[in-house]
PDB file of N, CA and C in Angstrom:
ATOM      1  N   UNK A   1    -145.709   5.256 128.348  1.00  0.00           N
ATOM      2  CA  UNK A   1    -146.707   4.246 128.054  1.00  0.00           C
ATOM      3  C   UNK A   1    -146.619   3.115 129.065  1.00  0.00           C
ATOM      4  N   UNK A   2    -147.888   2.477 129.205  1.00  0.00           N
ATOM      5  CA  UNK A   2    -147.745   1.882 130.514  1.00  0.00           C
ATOM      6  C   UNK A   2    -147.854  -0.065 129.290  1.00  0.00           C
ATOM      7  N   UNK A   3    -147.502  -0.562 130.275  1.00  0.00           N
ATOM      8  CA  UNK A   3    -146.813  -2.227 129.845  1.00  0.00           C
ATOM      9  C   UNK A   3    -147.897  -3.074 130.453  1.00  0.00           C
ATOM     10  N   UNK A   4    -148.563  -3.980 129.273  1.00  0.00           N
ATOM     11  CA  UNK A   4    -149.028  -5.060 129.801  1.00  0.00           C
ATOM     12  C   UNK A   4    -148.891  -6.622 129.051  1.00  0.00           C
ATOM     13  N   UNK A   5    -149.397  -7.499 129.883  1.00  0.00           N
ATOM     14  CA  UNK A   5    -149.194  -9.177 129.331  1.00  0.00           C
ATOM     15  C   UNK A   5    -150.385  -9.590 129.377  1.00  0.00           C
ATOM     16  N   UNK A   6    -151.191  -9.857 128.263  1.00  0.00           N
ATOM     17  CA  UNK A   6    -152.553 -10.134 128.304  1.00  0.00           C
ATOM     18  C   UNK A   6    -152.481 -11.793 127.678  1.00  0.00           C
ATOM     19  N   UNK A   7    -153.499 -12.554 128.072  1.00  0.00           N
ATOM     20  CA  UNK A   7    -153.985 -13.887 126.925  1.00  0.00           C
ATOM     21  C   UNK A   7    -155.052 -13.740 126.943  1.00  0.00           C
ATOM     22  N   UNK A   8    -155.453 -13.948 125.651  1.00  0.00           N
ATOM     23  CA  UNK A   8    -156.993 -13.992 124.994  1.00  0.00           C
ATOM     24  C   UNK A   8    -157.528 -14.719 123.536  1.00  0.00           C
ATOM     25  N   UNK A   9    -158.295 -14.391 123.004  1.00  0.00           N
ATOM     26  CA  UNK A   9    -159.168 -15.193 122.050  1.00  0.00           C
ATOM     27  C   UNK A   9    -158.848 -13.860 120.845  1.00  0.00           C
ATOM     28  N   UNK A  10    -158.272 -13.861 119.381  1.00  0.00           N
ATOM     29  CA  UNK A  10    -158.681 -13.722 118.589  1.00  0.00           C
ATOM     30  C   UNK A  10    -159.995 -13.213 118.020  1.00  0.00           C
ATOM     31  N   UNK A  11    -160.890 -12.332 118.014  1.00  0.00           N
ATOM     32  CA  UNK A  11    -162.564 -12.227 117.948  1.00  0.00           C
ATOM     33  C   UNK A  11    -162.451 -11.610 116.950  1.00  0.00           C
ATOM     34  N   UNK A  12    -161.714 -11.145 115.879  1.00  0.00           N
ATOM     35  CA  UNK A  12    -162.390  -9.987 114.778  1.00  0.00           C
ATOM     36  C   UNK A  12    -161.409 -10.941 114.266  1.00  0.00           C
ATOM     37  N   UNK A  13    -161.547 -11.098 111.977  1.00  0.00           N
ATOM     38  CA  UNK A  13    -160.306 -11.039 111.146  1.00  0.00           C
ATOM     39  C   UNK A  13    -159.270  -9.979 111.490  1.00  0.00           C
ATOM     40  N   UNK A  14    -157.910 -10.673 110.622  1.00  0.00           N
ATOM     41  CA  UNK A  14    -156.839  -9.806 110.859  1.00  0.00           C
ATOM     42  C   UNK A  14    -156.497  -8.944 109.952  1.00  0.00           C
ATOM     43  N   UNK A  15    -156.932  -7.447 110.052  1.00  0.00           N
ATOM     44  CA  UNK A  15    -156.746  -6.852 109.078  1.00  0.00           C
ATOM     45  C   UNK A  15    -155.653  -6.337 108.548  1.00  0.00           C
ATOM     46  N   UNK A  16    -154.807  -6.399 107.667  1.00  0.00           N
ATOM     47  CA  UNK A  16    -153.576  -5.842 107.098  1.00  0.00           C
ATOM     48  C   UNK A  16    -153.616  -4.529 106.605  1.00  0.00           C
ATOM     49  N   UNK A  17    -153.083  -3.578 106.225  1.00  0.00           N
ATOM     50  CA  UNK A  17    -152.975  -2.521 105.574  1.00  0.00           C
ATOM     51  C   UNK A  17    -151.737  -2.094 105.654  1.00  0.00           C
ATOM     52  N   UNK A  18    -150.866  -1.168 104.616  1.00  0.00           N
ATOM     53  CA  UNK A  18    -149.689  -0.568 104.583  1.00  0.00           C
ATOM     54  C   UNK A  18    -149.943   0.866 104.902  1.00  0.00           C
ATOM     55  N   UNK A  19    -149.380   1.846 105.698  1.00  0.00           N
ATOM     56  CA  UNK A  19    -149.743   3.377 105.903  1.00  0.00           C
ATOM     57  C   UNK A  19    -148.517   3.757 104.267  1.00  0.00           C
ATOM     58  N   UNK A  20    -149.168   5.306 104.409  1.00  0.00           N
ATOM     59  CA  UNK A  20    -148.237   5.759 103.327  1.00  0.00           C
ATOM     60  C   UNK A  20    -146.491   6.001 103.458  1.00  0.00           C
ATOM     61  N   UNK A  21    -146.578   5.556 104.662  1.00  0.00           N
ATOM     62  CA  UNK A  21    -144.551   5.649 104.940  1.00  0.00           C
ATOM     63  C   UNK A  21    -144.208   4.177 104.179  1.00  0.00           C
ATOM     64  N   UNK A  22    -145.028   3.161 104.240  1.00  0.00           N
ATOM     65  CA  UNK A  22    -144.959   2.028 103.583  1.00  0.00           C
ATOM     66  C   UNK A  22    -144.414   0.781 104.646  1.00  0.00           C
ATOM     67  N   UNK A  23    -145.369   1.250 106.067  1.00  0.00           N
ATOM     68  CA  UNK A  23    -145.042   0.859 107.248  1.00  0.00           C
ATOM     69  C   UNK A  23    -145.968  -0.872 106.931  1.00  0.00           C
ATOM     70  N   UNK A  24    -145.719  -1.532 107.097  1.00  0.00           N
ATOM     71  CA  UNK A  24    -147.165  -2.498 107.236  1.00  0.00           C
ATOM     72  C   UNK A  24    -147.939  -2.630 108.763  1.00  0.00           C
ATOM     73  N   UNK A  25    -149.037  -2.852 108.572  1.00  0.00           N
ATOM     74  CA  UNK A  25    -149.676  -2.517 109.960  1.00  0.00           C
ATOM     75  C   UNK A  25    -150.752  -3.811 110.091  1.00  0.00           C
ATOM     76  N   UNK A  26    -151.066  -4.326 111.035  1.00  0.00           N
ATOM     77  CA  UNK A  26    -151.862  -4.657 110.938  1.00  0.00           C
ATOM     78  C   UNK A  26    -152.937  -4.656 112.173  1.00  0.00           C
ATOM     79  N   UNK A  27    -154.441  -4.902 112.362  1.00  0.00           N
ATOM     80  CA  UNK A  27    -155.375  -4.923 113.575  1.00  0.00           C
ATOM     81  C   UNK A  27    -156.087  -5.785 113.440  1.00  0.00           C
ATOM     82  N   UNK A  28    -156.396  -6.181 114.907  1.00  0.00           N
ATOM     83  CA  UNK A  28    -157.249  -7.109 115.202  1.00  0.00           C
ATOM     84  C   UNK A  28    -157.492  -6.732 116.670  1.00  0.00           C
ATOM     85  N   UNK A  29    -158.842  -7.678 116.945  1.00  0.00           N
ATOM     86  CA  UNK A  29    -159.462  -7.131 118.717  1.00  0.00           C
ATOM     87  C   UNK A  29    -158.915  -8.983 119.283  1.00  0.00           C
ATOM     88  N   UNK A  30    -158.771  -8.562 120.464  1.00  0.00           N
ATOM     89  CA  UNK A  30    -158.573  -9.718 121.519  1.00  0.00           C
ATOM     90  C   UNK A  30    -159.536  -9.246 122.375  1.00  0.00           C
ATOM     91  N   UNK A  31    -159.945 -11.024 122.882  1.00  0.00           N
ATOM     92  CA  UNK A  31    -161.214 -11.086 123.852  1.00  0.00           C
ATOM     93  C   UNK A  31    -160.322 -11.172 125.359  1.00  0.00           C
ATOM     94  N   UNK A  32    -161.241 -11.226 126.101  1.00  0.00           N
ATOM     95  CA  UNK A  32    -160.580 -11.669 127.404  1.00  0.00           C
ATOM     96  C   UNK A  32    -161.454 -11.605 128.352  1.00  0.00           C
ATOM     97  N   UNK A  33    -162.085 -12.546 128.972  1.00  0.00           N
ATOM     98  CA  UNK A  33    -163.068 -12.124 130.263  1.00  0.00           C
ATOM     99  C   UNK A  33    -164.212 -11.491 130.134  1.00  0.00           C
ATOM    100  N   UNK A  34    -164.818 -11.258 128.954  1.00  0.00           N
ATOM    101  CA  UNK A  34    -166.108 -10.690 128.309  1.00  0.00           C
ATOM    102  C   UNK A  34    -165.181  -9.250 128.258  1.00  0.00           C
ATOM    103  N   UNK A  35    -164.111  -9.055 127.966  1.00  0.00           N
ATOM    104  CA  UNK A  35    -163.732  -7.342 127.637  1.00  0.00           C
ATOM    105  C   UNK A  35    -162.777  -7.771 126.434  1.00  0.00           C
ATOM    106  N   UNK A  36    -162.570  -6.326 125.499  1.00  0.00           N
ATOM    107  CA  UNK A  36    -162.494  -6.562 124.214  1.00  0.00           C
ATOM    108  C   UNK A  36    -161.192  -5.494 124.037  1.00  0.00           C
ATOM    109  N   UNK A  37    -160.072  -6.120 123.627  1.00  0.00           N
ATOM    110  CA  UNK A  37    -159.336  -5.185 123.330  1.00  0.00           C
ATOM    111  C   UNK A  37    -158.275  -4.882 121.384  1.00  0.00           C
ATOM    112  N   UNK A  38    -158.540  -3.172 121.436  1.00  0.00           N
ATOM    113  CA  UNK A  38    -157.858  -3.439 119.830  1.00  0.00           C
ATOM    114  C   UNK A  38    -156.491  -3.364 120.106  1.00  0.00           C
ATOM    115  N   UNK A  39    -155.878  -4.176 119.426  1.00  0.00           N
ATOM    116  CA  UNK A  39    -154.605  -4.154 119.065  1.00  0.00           C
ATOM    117  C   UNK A  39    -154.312  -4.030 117.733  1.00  0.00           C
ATOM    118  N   UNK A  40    -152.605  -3.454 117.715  1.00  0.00           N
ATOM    119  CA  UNK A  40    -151.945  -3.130 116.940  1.00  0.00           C
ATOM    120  C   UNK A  40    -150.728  -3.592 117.031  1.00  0.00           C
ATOM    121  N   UNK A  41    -150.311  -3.959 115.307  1.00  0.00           N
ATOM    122  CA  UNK A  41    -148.706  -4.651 115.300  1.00  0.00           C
ATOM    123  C   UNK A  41    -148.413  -4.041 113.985  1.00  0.00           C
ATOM    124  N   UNK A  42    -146.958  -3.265 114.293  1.00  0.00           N
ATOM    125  CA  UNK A  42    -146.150  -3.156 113.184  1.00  0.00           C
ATOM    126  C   UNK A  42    -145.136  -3.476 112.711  1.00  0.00           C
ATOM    127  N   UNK A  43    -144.561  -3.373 111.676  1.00  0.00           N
ATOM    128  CA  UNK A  43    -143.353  -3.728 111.391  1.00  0.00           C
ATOM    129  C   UNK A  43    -143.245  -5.256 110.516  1.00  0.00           C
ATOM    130  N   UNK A  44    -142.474  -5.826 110.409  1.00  0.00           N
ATOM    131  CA  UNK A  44    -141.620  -7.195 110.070  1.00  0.00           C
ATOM    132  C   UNK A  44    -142.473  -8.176 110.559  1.00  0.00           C
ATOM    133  N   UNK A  45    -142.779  -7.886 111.884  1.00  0.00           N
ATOM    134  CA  UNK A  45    -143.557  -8.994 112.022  1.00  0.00           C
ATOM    135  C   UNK A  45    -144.965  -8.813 111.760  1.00  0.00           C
ATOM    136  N   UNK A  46    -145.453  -7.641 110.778  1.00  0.00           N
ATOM    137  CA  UNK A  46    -147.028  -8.254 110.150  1.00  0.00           C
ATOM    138  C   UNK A  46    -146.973  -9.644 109.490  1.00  0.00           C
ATOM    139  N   UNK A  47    -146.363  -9.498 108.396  1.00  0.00           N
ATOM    140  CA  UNK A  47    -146.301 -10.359 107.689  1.00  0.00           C
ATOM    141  C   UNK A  47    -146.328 -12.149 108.199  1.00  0.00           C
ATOM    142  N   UNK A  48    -145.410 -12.472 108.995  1.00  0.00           N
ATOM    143  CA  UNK A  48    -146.058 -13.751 109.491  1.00  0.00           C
ATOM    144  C   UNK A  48    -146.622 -13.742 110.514  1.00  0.00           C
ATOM    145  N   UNK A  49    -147.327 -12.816 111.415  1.00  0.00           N
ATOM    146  CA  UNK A  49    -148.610 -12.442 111.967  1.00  0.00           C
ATOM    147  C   UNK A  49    -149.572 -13.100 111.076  1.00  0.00           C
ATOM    148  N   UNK A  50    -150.257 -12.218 109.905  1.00  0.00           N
ATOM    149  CA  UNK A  50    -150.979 -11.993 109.141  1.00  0.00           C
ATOM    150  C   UNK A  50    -151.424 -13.891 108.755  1.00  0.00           C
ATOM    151  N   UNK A  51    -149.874 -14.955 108.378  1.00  0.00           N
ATOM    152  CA  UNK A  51    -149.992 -15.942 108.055  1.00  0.00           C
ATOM    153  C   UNK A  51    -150.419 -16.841 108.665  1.00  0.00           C
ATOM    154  N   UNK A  52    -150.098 -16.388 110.524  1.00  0.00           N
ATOM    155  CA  UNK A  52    -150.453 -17.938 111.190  1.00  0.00           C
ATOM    156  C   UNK A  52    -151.221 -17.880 112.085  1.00  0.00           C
ATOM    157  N   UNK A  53    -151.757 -16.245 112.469  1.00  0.00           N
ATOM    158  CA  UNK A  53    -153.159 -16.016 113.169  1.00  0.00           C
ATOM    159  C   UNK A  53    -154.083 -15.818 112.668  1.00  0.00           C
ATOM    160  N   UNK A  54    -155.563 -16.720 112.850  1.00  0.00           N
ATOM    161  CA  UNK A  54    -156.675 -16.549 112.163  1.00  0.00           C
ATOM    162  C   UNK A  54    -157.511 -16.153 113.396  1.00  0.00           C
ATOM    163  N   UNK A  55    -158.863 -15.826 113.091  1.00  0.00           N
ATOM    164  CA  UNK A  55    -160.209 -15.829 114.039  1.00  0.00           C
ATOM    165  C   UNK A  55    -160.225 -17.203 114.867  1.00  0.00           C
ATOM    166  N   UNK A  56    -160.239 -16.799 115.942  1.00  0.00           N
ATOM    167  CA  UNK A  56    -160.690 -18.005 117.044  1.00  0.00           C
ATOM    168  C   UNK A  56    -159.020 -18.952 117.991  1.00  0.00           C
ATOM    169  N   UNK A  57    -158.078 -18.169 117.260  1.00  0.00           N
ATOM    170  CA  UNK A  57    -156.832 -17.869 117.872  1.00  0.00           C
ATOM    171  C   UNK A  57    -156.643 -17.772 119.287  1.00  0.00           C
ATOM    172  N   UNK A  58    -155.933 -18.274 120.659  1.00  0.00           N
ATOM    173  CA  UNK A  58    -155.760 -17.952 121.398  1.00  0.00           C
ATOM    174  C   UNK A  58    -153.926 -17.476 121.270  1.00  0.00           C
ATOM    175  N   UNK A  59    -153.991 -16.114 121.899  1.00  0.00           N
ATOM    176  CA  UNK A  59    -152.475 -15.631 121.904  1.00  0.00           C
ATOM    177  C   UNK A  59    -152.243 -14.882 123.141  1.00  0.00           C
ATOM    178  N   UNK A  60    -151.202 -15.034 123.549  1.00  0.00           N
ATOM    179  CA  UNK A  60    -150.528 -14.431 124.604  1.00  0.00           C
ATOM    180  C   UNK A  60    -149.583 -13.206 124.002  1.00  0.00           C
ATOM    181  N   UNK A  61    -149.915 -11.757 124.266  1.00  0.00           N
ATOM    182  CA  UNK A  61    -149.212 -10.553 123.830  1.00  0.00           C
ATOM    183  C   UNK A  61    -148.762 -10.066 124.827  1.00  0.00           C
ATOM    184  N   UNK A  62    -147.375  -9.262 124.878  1.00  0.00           N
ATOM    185  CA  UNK A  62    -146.824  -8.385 125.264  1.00  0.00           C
ATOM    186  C   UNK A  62    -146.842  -7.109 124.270  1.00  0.00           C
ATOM    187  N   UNK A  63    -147.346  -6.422 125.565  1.00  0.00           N
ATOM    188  CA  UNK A  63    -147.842  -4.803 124.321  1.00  0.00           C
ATOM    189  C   UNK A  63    -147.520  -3.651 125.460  1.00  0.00           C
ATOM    190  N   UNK A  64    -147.858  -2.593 124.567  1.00  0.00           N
ATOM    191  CA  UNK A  64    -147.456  -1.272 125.709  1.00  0.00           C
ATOM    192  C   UNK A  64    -149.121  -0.785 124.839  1.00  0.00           C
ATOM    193  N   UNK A  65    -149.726   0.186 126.412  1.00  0.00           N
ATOM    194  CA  UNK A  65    -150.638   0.823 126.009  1.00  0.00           C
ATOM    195  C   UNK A  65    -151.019   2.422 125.599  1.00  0.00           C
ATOM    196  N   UNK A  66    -151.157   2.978 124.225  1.00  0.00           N
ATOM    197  CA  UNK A  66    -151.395   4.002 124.244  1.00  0.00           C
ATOM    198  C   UNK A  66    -152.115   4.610 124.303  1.00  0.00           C
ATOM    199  N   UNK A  67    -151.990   5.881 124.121  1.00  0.00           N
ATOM    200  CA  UNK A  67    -153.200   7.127 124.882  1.00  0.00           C
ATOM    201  C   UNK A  67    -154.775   6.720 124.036  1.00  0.00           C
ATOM    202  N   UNK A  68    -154.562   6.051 123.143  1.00  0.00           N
ATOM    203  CA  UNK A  68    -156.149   5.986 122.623  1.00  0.00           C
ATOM    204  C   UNK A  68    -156.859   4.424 123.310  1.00  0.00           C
ATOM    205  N   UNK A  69    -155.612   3.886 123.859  1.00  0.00           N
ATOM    206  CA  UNK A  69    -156.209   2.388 125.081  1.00  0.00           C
ATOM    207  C   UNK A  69    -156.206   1.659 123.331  1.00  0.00           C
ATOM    208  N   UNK A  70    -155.368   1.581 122.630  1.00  0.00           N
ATOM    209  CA  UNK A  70    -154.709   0.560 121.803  1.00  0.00           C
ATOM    210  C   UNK A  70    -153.793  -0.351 122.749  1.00  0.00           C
ATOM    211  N   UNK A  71    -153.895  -1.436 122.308  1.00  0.00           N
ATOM    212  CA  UNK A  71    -152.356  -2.720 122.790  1.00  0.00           C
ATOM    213  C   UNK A  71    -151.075  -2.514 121.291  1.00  0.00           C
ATOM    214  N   UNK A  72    -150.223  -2.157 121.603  1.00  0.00           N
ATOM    215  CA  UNK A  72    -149.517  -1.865 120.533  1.00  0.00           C
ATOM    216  C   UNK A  72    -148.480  -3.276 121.009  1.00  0.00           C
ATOM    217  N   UNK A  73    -148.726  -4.364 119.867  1.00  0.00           N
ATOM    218  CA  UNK A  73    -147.453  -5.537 120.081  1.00  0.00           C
ATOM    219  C   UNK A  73    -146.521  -5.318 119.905  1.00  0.00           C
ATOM    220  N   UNK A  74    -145.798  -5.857 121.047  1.00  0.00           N
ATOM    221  CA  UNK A  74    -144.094  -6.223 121.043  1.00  0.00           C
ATOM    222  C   UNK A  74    -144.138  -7.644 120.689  1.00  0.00           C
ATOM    223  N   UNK A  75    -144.518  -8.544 121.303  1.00  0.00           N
ATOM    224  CA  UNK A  75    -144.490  -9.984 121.146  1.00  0.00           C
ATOM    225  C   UNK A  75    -145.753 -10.631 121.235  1.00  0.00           C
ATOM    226  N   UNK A  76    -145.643 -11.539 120.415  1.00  0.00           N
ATOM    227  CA  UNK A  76    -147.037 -12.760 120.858  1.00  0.00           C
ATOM    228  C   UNK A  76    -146.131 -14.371 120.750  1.00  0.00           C
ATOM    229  N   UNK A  77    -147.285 -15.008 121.272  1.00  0.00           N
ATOM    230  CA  UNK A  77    -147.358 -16.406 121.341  1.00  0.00           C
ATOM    231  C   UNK A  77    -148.309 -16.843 121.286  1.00  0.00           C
ATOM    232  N   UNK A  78    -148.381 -18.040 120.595  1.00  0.00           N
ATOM    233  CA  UNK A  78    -149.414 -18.719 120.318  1.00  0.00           C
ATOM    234  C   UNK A  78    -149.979 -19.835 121.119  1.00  0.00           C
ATOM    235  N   UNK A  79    -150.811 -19.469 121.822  1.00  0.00           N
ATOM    236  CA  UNK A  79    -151.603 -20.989 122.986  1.00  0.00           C
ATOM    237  C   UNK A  79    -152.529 -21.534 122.459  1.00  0.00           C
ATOM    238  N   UNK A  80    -152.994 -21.267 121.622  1.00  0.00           N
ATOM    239  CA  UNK A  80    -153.622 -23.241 120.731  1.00  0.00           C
ATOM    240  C   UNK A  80    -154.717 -22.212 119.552  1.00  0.00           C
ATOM    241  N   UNK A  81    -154.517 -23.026 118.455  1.00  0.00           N
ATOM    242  CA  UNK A  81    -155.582 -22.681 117.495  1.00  0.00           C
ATOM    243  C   UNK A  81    -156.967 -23.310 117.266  1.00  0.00           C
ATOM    244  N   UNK A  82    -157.666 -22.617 116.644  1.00  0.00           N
ATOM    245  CA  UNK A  82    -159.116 -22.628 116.711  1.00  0.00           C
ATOM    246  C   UNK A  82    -159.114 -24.086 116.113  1.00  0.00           C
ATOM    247  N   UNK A  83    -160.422 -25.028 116.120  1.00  0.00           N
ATOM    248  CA  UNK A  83    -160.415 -26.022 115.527  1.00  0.00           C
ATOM    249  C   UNK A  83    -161.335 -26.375 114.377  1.00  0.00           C
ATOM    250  N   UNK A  84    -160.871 -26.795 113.535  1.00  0.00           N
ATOM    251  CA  UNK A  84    -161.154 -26.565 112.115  1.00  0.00           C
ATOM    252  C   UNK A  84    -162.149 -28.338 111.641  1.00  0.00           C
ATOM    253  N   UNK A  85    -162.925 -28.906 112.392  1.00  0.00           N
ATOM    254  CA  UNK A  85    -163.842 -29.807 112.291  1.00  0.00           C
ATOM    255  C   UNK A  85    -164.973 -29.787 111.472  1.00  0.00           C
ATOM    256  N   UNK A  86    -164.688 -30.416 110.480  1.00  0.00           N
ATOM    257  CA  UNK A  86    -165.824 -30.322 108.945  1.00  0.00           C
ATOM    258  C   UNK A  86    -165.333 -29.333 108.170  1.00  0.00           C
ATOM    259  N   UNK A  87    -164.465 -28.635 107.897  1.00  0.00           N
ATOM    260  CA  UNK A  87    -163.804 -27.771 107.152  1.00  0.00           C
ATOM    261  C   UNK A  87    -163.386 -27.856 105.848  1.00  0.00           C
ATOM    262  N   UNK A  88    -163.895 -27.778 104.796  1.00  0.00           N
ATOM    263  CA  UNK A  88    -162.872 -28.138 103.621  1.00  0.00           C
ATOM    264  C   UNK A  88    -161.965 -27.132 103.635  1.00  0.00           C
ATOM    265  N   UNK A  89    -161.249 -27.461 102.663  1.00  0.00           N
ATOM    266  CA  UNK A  89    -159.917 -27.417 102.141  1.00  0.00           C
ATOM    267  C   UNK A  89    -159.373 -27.099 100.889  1.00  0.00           C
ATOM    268  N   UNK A  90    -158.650 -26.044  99.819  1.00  0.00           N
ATOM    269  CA  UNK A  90    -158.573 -26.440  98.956  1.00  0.00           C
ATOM    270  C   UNK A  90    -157.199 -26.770  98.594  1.00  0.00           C
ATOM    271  N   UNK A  91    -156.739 -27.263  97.248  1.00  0.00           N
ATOM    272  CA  UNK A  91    -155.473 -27.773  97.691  1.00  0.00           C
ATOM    273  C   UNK A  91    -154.322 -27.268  97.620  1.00  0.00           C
ATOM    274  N   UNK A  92    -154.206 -26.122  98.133  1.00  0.00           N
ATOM    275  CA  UNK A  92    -153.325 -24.978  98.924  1.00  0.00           C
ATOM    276  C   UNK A  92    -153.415 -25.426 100.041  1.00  0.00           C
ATOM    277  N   UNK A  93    -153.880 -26.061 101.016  1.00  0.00           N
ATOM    278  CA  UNK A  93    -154.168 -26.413 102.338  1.00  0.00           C
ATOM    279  C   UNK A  93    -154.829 -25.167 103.085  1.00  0.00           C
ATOM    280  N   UNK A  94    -155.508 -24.279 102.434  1.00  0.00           N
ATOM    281  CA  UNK A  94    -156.390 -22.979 103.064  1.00  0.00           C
ATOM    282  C   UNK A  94    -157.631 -23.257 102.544  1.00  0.00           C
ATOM    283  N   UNK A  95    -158.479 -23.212 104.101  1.00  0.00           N
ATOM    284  CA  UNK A  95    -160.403 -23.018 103.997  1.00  0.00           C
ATOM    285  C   UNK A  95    -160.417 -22.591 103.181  1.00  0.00           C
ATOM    286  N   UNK A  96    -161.923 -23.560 102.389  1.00  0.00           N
ATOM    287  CA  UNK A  96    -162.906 -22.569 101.778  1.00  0.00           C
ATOM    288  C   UNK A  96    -163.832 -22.247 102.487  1.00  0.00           C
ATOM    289  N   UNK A  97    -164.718 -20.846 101.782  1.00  0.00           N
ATOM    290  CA  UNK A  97    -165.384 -20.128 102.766  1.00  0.00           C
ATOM    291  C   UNK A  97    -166.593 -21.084 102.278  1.00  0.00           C
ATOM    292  N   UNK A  98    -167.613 -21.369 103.132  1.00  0.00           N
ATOM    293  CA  UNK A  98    -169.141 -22.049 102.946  1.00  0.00           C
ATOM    294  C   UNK A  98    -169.780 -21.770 101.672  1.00  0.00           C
ATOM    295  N   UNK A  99    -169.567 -20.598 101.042  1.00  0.00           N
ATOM    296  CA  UNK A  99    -170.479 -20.014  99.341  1.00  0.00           C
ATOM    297  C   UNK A  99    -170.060 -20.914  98.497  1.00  0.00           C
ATOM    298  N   UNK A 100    -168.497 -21.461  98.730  1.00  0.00           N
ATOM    299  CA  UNK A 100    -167.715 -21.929  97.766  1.00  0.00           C
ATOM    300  C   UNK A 100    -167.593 -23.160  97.220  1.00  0.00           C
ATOM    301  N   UNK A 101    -168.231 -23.767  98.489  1.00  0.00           N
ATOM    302  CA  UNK A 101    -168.682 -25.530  98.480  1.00  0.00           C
ATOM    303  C   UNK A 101    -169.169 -26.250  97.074  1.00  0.00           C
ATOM    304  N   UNK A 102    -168.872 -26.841  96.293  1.00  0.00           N
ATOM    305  CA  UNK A 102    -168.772 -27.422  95.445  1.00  0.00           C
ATOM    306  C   UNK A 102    -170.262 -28.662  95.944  1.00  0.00           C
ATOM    307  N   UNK A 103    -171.392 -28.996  96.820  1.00  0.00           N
ATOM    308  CA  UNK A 103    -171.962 -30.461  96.292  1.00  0.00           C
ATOM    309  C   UNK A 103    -173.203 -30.293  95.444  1.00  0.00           C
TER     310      UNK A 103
END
């Protein structure tokens, strides 16, 4: 498998799912330069993946690429989050979605 270091934009939600080995998995696409790539992360680190990357995310991954041109993560980092201007809130400190608006 061949090795790459990409930074990009977050563009799809992050989807979670467990396979039946009871692996956790999760996907999402990264932007980059008007090209779109899916990635994949397993293991230990779904879970606070899942918590502190949202849509509109910029992250820096280290991934290896496989035969289907997946980014399979080894590592990320985080280079700045999306900005959340006029946003409510509920008091969990997590968005509400626009349907939910209370005026």
């Amino acid at each position: 498998m061949n090795t790459a270091i990409i930074t990009g934009k977050v563009t799809s939600e992050v989807n979670q799912m467990i396979l039946k080995s009871g692996t956790p998995v999760c996907r999402f696409t990264l932007s980059r330069d008007s090209r779109t790539f899916d990635c994949l992360l397993t293991g230990q680190k779904v879970v606070s993946f899942v918590k502190e990357i949202e849509k509109g995310t910029e992250l820096t991954i280290d991934c290896l690429i496989n035969d289907h041109l997946q980014l399979l993560v080894q590592a990320y980092r985080i280079e700045s989050r999306p900005l959340r201007l006029g946003q409510v809130w509920d008091y969990r400190g997590r968005p509400l979605a626009n349907n939910k608006l209370a005026f």
